[in-house]
C-alpha atoms as a PDB file:
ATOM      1  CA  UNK A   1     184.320 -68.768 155.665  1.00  0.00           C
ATOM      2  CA  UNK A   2     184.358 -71.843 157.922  1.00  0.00           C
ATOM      3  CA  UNK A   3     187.268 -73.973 155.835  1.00  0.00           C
ATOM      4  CA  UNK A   4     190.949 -72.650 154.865  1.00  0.00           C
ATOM      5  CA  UNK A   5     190.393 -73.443 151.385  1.00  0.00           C
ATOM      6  CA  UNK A   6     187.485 -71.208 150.850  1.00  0.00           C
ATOM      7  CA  UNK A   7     190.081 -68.566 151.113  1.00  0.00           C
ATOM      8  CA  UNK A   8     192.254 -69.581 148.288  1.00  0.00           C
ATOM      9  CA  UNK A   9     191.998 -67.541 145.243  1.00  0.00           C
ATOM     10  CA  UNK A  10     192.901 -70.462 143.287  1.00  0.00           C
ATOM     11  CA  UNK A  11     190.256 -73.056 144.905  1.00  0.00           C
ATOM     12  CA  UNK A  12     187.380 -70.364 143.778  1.00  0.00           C
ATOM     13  CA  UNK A  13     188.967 -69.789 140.169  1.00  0.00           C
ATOM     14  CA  UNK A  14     188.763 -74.052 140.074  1.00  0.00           C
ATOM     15  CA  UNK A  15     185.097 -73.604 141.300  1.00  0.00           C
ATOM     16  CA  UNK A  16     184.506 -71.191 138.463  1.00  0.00           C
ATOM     17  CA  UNK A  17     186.497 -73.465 135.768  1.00  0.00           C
ATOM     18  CA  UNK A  18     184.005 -76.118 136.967  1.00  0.00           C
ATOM     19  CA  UNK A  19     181.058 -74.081 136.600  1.00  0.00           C
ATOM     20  CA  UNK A  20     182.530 -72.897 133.070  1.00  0.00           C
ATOM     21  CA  UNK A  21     183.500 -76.670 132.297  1.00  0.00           C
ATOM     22  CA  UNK A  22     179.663 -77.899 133.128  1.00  0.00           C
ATOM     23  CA  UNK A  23     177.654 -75.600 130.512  1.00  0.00           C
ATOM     24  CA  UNK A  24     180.390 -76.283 127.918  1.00  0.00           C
ATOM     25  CA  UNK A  25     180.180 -80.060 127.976  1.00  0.00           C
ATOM     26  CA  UNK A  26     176.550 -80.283 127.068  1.00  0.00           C
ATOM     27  CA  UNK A  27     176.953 -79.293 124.317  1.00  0.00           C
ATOM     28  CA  UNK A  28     178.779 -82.276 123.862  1.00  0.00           C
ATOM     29  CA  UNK A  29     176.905 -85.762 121.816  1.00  0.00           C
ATOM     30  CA  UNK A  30     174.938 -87.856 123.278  1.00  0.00           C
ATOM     31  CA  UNK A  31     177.365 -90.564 122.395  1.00  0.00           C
ATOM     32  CA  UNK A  32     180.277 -88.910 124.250  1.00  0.00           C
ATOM     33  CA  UNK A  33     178.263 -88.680 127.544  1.00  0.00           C
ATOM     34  CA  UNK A  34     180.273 -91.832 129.136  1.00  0.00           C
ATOM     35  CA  UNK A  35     183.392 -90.936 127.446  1.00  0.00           C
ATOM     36  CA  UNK A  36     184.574 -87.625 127.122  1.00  0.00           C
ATOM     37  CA  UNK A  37     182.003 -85.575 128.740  1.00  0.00           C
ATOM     38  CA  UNK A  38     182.641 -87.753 131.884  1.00  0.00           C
ATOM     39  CA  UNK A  39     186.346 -87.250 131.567  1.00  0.00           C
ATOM     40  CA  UNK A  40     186.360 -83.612 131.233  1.00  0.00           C
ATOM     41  CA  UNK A  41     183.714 -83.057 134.127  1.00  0.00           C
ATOM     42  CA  UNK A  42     185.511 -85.080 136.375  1.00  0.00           C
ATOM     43  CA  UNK A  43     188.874 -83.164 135.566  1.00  0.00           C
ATOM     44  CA  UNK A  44     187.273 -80.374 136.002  1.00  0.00           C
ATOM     45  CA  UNK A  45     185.818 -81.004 139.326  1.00  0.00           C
ATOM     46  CA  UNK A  46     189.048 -82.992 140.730  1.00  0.00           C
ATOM     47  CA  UNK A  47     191.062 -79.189 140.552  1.00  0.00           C
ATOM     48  CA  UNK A  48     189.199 -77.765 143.163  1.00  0.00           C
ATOM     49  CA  UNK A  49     188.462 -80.943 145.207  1.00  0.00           C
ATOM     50  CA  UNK A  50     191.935 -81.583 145.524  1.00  0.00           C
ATOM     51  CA  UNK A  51     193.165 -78.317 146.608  1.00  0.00           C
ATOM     52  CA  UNK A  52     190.174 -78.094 149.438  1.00  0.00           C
ATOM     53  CA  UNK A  53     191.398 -81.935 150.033  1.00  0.00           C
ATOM     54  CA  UNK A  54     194.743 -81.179 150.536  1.00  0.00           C
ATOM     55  CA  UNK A  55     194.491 -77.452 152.791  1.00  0.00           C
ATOM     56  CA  UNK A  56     192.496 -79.067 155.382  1.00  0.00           C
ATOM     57  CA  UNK A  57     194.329 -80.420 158.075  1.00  0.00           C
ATOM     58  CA  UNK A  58     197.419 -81.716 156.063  1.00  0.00           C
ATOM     59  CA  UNK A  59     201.220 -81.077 156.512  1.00  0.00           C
ATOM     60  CA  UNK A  60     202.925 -79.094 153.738  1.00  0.00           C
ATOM     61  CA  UNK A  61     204.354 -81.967 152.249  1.00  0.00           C
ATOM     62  CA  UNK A  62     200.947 -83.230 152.009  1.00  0.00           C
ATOM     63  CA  UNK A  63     199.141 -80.216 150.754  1.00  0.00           C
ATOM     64  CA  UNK A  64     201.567 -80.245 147.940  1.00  0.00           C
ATOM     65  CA  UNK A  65     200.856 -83.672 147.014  1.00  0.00           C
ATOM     66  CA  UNK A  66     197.327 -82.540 146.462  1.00  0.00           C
ATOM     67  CA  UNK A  67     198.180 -79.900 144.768  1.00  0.00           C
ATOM     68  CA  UNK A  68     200.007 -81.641 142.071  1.00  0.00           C
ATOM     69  CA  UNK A  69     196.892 -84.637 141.942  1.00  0.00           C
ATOM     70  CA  UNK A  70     194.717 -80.910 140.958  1.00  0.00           C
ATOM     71  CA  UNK A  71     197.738 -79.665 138.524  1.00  0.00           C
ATOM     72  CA  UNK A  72     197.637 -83.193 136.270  1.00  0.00           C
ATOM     73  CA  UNK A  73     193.302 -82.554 136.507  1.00  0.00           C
ATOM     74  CA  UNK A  74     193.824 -79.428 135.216  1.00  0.00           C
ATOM     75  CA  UNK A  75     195.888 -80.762 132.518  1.00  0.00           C
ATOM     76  CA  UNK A  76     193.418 -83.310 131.628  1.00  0.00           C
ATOM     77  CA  UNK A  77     191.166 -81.019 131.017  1.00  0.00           C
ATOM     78  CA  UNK A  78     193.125 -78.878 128.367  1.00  0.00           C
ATOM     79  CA  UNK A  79     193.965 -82.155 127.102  1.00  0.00           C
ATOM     80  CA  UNK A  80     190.207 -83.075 127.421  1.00  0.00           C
ATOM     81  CA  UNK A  81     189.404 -79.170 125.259  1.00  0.00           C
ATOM     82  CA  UNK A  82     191.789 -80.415 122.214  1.00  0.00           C
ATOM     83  CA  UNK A  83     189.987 -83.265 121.882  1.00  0.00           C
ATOM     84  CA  UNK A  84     186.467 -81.459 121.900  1.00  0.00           C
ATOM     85  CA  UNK A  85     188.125 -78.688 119.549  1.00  0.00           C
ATOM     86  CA  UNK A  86     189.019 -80.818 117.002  1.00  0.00           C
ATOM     87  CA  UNK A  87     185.659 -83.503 117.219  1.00  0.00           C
ATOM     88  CA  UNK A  88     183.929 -79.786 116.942  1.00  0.00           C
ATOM     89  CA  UNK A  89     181.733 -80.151 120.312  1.00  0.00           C
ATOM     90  CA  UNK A  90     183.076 -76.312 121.649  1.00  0.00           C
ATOM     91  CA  UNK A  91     183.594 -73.400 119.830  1.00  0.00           C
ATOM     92  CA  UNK A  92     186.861 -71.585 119.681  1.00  0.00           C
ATOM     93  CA  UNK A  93     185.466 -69.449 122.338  1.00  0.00           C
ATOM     94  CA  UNK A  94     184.933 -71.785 124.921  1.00  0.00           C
ATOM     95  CA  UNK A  95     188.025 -73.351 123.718  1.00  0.00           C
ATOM     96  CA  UNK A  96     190.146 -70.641 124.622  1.00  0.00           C
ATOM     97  CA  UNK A  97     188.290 -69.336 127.514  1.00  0.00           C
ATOM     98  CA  UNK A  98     188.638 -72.739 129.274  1.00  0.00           C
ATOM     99  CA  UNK A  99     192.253 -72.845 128.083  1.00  0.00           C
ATOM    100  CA  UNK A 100     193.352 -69.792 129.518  1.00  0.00           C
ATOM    101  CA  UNK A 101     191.211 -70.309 132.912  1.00  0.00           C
ATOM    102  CA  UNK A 102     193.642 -73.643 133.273  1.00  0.00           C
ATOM    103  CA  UNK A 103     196.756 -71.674 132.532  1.00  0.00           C
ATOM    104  CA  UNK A 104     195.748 -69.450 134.948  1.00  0.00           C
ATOM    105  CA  UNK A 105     194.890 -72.016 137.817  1.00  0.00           C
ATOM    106  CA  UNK A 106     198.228 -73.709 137.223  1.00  0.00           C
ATOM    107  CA  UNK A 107     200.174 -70.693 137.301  1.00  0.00           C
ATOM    108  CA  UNK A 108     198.530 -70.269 140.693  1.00  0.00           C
ATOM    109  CA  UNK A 109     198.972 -73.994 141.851  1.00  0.00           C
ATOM    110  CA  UNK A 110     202.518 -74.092 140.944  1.00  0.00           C
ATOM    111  CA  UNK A 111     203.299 -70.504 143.222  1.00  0.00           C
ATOM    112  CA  UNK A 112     201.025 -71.868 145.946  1.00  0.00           C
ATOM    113  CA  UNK A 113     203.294 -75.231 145.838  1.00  0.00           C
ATOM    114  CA  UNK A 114     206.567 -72.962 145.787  1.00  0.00           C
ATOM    115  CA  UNK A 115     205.199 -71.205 148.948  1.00  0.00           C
ATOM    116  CA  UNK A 116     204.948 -74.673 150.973  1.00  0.00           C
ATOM    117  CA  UNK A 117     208.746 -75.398 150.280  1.00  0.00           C
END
């Protein structure tokens, strides 16, 4: 592994919720593909961009800063889930697997950002 943030459990769990994120949202109308499919994609992608962003090169000060830009994606994209739950694009399944894959993550962001302090 060539970059520090390939290390990070919590950059390859924000892969995975990406990956996760991806097959869900196709599932998703036509007429949400510039609207809420875009939102939750990008969301989804932003978490682990932002942590390999941040880890590379950056002061701890920094690093955190990134880390809290990926916290409010991950956010957005349980925010982004309620709306698809309740417009009925996901299942309760994919509802609460991508739910509890963003607790997760920002259980993990918020101890990484506790261990730069």
């Amino acid at each position: 592994m060539a970059f520090k943030f390939e290390k990070l459990i919590v950059w390859q769990k924000a892969v995975d919720l990406s990956d996760v994120v991806n097959q869900v949202k196709k599932q998703f109308p036509k007429e949400e593909v510039y609207i809420l499919t875009s939102q939750i994609k990008r969301a989804a992608d932003s978490v682990s961009l932002n942590i390999a962003e941040g880890s590379t090169g950056q002061s701890n000060p920094e690093f955190n800063r990134f880390l809290g830009i990926a916290l409010r994606s991950a956010i957005k994209v349980v925010g982004c889930i309620f709306l698809a739950k309740r417009r009925e694009y996901i299942s309760d399944d994919d509802f609460y697997k991508i739910y509890k894959m963003c607790e997760e993550i920002l259980v993990m962001i918020n101890a990484l950002r506790n261990s730069l302090k």
